[in-house]
PDB file of N, CA and C in Angstrom:
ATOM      1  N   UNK A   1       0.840  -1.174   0.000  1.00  0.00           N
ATOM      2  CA  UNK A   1       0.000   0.000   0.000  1.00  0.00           C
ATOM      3  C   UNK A   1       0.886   1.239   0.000  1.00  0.00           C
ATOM      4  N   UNK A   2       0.239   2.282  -0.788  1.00  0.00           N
ATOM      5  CA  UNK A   2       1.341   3.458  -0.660  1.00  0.00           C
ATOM      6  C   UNK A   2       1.137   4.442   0.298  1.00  0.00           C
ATOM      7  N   UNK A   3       2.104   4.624   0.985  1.00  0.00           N
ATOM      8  CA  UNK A   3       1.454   5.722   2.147  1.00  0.00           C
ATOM      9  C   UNK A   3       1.271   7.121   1.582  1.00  0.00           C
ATOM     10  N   UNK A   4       0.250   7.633   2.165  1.00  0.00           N
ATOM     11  CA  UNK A   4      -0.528   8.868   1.890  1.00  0.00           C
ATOM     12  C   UNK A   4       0.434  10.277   2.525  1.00  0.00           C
ATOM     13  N   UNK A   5       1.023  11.254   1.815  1.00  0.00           N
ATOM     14  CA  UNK A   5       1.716  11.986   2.518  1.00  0.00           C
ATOM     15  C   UNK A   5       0.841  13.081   3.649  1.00  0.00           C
ATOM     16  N   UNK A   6       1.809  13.753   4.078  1.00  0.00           N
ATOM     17  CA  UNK A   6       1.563  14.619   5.401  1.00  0.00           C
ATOM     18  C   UNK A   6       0.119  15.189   5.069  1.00  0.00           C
ATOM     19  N   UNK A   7       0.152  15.689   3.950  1.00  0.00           N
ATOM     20  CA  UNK A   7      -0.777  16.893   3.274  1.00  0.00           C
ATOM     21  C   UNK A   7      -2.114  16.186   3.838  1.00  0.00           C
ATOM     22  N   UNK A   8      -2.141  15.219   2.692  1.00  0.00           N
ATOM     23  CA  UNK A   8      -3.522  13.652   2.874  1.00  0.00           C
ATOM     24  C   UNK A   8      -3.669  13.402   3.975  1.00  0.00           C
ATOM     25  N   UNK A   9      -2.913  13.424   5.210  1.00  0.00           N
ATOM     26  CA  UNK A   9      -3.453  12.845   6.040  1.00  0.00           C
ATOM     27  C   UNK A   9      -3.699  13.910   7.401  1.00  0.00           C
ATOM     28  N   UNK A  10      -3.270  14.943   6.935  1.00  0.00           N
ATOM     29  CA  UNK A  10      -4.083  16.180   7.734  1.00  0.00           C
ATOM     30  C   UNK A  10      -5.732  16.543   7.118  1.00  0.00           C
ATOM     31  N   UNK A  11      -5.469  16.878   5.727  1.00  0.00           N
ATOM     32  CA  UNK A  11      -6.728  16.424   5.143  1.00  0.00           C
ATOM     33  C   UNK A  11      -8.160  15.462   5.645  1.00  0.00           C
ATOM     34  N   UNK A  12      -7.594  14.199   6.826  1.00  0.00           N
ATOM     35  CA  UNK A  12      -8.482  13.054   6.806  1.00  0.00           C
ATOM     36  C   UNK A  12      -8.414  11.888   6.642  1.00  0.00           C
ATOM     37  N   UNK A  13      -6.996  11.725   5.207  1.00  0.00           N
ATOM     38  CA  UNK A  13      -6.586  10.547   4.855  1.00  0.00           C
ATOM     39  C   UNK A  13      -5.942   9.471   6.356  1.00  0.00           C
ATOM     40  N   UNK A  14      -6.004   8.222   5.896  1.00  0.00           N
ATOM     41  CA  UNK A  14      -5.793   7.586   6.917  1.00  0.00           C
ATOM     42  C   UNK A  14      -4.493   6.267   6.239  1.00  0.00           C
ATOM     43  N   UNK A  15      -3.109   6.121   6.921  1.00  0.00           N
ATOM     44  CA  UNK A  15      -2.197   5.112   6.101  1.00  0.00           C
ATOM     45  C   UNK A  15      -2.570   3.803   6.787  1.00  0.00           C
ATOM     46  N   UNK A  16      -3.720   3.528   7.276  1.00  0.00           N
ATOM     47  CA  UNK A  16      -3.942   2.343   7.967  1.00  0.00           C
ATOM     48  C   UNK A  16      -4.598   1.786   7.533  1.00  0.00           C
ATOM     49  N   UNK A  17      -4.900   0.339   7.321  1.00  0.00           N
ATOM     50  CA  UNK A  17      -5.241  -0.661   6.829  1.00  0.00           C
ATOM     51  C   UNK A  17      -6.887  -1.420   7.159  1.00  0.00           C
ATOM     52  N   UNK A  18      -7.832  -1.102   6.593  1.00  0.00           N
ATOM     53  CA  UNK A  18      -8.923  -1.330   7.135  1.00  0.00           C
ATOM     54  C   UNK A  18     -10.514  -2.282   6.018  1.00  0.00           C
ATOM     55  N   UNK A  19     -10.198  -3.147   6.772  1.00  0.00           N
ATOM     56  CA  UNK A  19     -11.148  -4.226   5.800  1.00  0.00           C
ATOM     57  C   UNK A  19     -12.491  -4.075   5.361  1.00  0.00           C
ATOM     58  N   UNK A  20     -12.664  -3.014   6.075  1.00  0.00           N
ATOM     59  CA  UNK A  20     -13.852  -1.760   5.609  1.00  0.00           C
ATOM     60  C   UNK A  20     -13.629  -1.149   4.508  1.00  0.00           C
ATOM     61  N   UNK A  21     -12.568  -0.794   4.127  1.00  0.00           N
ATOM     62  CA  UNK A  21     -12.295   0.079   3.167  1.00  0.00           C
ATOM     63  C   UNK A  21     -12.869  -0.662   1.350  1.00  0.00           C
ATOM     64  N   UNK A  22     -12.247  -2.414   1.907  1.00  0.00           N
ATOM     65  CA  UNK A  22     -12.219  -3.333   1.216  1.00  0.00           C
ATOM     66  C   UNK A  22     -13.784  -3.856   0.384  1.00  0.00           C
ATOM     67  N   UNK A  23     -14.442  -3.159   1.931  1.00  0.00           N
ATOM     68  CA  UNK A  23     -15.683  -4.015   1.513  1.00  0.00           C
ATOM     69  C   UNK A  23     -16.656  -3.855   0.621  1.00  0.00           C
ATOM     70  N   UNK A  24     -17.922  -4.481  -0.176  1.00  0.00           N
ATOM     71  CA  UNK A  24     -18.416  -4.333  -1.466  1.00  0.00           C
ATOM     72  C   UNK A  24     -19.464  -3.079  -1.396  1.00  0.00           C
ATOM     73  N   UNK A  25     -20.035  -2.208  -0.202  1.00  0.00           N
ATOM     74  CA  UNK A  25     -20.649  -1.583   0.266  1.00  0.00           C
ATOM     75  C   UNK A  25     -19.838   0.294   0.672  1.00  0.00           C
ATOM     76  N   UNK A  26     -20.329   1.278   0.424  1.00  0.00           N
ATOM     77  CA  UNK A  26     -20.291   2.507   0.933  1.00  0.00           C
ATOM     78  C   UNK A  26     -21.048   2.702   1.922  1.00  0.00           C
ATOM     79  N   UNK A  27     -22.221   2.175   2.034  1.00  0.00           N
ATOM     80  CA  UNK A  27     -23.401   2.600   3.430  1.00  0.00           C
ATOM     81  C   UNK A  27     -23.885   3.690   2.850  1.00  0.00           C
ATOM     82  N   UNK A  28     -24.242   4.443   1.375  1.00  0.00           N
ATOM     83  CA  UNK A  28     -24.499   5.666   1.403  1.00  0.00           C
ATOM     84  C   UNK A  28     -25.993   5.350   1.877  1.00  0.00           C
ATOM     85  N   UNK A  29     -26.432   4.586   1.816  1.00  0.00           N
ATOM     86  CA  UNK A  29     -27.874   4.625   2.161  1.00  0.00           C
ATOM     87  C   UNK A  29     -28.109   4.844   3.748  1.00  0.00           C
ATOM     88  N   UNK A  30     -27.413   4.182   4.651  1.00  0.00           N
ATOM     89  CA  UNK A  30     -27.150   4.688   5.912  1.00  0.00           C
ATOM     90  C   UNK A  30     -26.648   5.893   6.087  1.00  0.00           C
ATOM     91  N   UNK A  31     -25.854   6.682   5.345  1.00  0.00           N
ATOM     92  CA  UNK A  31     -25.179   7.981   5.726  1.00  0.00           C
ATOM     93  C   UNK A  31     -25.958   8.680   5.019  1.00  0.00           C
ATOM     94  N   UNK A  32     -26.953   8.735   4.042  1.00  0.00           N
ATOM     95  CA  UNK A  32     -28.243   9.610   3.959  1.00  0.00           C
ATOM     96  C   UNK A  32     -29.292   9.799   4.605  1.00  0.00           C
ATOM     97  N   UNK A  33     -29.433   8.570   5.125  1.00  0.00           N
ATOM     98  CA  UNK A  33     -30.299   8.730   7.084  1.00  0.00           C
ATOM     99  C   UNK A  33     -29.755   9.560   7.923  1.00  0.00           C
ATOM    100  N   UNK A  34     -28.462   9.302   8.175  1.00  0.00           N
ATOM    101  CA  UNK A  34     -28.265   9.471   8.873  1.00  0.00           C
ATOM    102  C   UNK A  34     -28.010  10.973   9.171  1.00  0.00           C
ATOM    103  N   UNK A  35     -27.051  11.700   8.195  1.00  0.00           N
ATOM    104  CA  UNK A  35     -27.101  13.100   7.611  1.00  0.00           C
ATOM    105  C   UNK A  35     -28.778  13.704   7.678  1.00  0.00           C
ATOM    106  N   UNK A  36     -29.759  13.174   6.894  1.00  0.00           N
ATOM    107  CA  UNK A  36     -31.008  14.039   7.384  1.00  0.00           C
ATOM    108  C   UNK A  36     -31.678  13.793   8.258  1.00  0.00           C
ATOM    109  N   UNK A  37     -31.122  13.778   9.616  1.00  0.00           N
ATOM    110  CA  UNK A  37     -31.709  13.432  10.901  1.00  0.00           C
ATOM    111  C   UNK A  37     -30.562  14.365  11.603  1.00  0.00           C
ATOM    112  N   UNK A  38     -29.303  13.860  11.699  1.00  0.00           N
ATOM    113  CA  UNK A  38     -28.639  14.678  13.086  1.00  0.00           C
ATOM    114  C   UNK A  38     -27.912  15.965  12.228  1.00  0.00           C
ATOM    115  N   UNK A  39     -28.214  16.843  12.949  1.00  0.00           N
ATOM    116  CA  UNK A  39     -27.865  18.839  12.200  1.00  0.00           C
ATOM    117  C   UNK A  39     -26.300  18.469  11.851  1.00  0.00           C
ATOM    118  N   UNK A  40     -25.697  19.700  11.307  1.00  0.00           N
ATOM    119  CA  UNK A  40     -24.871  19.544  10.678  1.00  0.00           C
ATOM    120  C   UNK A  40     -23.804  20.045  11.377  1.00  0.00           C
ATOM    121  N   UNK A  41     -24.247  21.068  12.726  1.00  0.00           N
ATOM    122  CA  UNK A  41     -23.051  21.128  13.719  1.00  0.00           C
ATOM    123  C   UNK A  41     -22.929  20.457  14.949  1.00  0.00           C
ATOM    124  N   UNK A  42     -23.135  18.872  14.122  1.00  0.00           N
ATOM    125  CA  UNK A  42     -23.624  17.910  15.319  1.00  0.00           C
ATOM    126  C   UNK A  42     -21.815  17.444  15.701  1.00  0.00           C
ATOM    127  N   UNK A  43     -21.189  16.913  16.849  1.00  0.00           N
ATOM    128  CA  UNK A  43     -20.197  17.008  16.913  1.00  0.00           C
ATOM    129  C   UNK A  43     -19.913  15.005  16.903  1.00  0.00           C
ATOM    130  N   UNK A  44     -18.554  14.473  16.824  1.00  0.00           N
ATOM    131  CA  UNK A  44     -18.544  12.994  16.214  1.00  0.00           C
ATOM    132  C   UNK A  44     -19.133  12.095  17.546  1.00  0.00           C
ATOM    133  N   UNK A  45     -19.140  12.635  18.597  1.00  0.00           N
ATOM    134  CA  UNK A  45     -19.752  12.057  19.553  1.00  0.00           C
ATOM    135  C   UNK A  45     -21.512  12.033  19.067  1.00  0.00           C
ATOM    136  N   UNK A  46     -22.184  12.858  18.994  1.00  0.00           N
ATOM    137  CA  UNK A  46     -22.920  13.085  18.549  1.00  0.00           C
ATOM    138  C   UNK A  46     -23.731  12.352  17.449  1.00  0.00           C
ATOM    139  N   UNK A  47     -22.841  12.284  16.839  1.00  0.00           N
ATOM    140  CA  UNK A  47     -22.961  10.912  15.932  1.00  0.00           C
ATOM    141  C   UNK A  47     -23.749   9.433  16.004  1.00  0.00           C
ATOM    142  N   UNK A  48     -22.302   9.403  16.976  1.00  0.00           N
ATOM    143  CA  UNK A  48     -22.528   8.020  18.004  1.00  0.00           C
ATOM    144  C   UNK A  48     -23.527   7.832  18.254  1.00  0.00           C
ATOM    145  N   UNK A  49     -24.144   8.693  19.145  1.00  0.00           N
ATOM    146  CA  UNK A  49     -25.056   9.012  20.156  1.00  0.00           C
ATOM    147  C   UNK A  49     -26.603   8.868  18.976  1.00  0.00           C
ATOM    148  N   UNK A  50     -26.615   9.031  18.286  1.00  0.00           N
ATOM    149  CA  UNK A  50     -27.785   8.882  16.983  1.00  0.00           C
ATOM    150  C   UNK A  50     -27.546   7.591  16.877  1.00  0.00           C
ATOM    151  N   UNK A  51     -26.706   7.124  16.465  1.00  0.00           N
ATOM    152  CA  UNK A  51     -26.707   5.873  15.377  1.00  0.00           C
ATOM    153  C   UNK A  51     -26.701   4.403  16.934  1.00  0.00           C
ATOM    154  N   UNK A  52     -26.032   5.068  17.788  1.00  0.00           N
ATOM    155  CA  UNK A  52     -26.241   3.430  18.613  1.00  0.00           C
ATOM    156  C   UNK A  52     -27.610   4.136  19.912  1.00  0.00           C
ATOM    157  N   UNK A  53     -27.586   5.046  20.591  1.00  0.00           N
ATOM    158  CA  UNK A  53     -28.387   5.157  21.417  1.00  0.00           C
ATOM    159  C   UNK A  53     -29.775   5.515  21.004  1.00  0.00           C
ATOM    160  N   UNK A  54     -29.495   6.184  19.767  1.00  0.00           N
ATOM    161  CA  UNK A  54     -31.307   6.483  19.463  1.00  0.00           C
ATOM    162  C   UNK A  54     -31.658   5.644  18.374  1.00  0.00           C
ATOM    163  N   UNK A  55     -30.380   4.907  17.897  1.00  0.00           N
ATOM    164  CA  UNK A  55     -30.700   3.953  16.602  1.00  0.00           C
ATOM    165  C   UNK A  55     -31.859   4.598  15.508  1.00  0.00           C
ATOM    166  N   UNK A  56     -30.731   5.722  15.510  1.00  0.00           N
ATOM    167  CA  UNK A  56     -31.645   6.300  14.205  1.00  0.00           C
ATOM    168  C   UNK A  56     -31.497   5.374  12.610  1.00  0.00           C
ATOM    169  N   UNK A  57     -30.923   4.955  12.422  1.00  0.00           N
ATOM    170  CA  UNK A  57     -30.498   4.428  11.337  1.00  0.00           C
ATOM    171  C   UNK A  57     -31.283   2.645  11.436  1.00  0.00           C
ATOM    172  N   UNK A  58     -32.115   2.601  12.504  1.00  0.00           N
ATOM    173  CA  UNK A  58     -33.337   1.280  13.045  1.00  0.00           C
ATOM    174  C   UNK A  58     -32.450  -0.302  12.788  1.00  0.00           C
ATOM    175  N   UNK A  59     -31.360  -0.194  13.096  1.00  0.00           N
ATOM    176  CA  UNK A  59     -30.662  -1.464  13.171  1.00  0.00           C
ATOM    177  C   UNK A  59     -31.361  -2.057  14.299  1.00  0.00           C
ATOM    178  N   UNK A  60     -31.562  -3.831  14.003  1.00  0.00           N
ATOM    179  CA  UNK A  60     -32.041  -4.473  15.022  1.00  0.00           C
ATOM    180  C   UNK A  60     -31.217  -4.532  16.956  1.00  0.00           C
ATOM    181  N   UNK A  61     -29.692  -4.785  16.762  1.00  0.00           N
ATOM    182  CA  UNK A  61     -29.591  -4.951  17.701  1.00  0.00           C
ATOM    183  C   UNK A  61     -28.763  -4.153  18.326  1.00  0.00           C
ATOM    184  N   UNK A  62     -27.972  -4.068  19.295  1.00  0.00           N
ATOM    185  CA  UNK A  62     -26.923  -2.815  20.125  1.00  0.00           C
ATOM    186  C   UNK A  62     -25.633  -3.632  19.235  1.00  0.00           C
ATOM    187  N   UNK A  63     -25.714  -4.254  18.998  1.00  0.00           N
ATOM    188  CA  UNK A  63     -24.378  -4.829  18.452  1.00  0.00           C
ATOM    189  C   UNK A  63     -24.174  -4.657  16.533  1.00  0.00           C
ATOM    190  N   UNK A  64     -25.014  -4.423  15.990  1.00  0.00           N
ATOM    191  CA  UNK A  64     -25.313  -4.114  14.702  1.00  0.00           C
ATOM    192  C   UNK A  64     -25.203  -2.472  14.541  1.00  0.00           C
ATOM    193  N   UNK A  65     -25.913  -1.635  15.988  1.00  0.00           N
ATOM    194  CA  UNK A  65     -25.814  -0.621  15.622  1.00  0.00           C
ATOM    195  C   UNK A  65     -24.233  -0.404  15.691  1.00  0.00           C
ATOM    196  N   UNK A  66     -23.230  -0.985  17.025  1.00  0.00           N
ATOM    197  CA  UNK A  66     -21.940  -0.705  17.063  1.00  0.00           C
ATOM    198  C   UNK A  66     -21.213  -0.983  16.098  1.00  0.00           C
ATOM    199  N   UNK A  67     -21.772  -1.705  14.996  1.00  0.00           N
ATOM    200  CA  UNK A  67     -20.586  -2.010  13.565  1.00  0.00           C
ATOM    201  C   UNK A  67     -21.012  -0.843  12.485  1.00  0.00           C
ATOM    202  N   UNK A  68     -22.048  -0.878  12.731  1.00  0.00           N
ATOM    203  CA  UNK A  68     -22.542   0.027  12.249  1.00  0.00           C
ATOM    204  C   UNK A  68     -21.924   1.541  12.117  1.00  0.00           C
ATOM    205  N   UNK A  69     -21.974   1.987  13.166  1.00  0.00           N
ATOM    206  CA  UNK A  69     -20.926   3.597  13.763  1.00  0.00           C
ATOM    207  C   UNK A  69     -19.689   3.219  13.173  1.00  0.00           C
ATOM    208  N   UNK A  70     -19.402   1.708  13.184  1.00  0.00           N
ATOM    209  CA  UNK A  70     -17.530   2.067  13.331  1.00  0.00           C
ATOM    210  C   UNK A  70     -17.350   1.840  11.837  1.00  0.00           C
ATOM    211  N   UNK A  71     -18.045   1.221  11.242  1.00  0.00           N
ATOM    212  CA  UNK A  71     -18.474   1.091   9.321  1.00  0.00           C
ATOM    213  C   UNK A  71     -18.262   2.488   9.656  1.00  0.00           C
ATOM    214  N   UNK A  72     -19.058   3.250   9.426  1.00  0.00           N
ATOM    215  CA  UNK A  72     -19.341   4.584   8.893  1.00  0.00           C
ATOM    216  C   UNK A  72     -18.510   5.830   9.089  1.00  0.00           C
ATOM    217  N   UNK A  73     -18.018   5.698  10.711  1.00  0.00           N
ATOM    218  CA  UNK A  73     -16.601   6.381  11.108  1.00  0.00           C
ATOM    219  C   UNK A  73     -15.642   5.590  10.289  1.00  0.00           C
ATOM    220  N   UNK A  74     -15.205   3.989  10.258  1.00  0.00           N
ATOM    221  CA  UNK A  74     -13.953   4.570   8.751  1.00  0.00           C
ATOM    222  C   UNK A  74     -14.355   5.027   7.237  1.00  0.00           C
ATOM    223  N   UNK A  75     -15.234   4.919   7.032  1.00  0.00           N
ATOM    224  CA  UNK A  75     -15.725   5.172   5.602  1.00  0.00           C
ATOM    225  C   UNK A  75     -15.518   7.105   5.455  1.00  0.00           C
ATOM    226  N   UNK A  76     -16.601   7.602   7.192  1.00  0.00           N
ATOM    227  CA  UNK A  76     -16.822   8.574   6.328  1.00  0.00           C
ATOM    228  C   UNK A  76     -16.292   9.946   7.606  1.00  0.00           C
ATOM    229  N   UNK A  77     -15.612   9.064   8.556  1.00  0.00           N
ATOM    230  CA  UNK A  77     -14.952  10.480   9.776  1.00  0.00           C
ATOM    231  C   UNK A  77     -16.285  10.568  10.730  1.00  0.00           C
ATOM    232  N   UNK A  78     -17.407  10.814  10.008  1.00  0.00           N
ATOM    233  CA  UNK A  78     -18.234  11.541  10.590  1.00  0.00           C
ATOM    234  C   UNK A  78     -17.929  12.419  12.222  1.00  0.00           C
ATOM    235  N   UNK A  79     -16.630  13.520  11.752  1.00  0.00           N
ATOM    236  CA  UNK A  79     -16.483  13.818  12.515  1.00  0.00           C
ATOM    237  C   UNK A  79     -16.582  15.532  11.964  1.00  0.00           C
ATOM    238  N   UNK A  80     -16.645  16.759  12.504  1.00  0.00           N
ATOM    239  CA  UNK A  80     -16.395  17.645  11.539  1.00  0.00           C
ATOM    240  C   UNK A  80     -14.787  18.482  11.855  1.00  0.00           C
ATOM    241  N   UNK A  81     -13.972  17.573  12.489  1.00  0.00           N
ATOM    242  CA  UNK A  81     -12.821  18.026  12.980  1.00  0.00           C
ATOM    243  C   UNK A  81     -12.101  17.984  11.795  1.00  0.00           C
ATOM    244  N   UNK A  82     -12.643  16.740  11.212  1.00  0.00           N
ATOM    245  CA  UNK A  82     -11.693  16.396  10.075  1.00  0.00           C
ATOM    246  C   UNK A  82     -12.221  17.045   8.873  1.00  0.00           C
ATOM    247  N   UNK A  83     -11.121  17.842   8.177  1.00  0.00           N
ATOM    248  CA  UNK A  83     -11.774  18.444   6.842  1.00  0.00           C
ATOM    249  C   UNK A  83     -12.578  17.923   5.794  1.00  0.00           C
ATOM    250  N   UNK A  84     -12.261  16.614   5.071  1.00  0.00           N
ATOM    251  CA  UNK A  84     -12.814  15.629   4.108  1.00  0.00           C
ATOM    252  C   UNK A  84     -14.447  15.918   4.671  1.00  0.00           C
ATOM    253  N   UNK A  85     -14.573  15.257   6.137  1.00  0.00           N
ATOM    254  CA  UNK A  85     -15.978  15.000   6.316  1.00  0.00           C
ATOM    255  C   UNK A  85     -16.380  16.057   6.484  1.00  0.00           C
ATOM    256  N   UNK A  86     -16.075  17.420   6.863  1.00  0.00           N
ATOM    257  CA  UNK A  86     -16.399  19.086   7.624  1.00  0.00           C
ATOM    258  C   UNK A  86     -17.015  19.643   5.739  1.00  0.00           C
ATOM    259  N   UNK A  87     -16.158  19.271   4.520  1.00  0.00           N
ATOM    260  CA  UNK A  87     -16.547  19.646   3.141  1.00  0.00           C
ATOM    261  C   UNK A  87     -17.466  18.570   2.817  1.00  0.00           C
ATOM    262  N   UNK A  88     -17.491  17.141   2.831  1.00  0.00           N
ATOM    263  CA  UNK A  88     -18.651  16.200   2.828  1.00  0.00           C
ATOM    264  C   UNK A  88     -20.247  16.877   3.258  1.00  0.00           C
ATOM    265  N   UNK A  89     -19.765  16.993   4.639  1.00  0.00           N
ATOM    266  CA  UNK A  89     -21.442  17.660   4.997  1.00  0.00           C
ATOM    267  C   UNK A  89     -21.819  18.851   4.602  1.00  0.00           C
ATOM    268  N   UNK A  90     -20.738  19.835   4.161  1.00  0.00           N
ATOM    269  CA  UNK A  90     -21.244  21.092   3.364  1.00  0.00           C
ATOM    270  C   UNK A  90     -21.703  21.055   2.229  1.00  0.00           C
ATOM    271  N   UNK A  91     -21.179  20.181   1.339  1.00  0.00           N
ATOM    272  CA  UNK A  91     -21.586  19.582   0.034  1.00  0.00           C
ATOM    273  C   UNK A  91     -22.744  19.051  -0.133  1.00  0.00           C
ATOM    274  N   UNK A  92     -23.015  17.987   1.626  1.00  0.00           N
ATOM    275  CA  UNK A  92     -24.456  17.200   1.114  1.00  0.00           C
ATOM    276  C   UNK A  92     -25.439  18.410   1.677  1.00  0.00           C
ATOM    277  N   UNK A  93     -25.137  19.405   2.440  1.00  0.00           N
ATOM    278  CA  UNK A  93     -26.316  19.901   3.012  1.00  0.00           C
ATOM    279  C   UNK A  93     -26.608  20.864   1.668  1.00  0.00           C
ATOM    280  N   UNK A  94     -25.672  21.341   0.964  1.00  0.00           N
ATOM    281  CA  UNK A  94     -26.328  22.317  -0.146  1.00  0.00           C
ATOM    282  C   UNK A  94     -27.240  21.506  -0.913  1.00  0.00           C
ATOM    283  N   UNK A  95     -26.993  20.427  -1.562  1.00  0.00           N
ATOM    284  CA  UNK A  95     -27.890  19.383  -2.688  1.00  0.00           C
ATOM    285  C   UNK A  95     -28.679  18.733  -1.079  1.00  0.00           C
ATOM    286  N   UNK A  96     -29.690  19.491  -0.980  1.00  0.00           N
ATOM    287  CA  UNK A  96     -31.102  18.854  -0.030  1.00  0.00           C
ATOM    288  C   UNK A  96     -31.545  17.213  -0.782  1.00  0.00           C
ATOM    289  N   UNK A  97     -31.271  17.305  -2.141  1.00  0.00           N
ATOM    290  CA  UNK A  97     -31.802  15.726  -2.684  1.00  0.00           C
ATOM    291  C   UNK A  97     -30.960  14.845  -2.901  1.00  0.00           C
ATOM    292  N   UNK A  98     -30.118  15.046  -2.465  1.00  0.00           N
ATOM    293  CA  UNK A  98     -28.588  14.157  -2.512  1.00  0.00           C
ATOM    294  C   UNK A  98     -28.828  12.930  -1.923  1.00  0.00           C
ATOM    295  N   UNK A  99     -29.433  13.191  -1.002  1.00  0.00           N
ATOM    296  CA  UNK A  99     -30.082  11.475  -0.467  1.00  0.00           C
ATOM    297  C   UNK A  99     -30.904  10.915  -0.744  1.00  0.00           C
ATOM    298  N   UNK A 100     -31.715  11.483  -1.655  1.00  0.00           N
ATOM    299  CA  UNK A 100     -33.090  10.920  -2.081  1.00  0.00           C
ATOM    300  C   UNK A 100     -32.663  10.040  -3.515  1.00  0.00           C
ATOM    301  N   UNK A 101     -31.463  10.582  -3.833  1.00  0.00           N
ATOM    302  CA  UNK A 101     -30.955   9.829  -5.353  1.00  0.00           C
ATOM    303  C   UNK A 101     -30.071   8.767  -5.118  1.00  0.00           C
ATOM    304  N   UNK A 102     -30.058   8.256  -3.746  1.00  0.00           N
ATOM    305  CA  UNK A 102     -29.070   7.320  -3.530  1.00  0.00           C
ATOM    306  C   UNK A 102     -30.103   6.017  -3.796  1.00  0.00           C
ATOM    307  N   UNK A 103     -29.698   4.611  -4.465  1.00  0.00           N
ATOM    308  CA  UNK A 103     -30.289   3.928  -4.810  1.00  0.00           C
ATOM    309  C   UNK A 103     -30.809   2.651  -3.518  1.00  0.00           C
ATOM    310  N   UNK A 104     -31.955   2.427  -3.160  1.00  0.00           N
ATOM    311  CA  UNK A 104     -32.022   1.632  -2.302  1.00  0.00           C
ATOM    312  C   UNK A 104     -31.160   0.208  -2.197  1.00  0.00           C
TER     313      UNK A 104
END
């Protein structure tokens, strides 16, 4: 794997190895729930706090929702510390139908 320089990984980028990254799935359909439910100066705790305690995203169990969060934190930061995801949510909040075109 090639490591990502300084720039990339202040950016967000990550040189670590993650079988998530690998997998046949994005979750955009979960991260379009999930985005039009918790505000946009919601903080990465915050996050959390949606997707496993209020199970916004209606996963059956506490253990589905926890793969769930940690799917989606490597995929997508959902943090807004990090720039990638801080321009992600500015991007999806301007296109209001950005989630509605994601394919079930």
């Amino acid at each position: 794997m090639q490591e990502l320089t300084h720039a990339a990984l202040d950016f967000g980028g990550a040189n670590t190895y993650s079988g998530v990254s690998t997998s046949r799935t994005l979750m955009l359909k979960e991260l379009a729930a999930l985005l039009a439910v918790v505000p946009a100066d919601s903080t990465q705790a915050e996050y959390k706090r949606a997707i496993i305690a209020e199970n916004v995203l209606l996963k059956p169990s506490a253990s589905t929702r926890s793969k769930t969060y940690s799917y989606l934190r490597d995929r997508f930061a959902l943090d807004p510390d990090v720039p990638i995801f801080r321009l992600l949510r500015m991007l999806w909040d301007r296109d209001a139908a950005a989630g509605r075109r994601i394919p079930a």
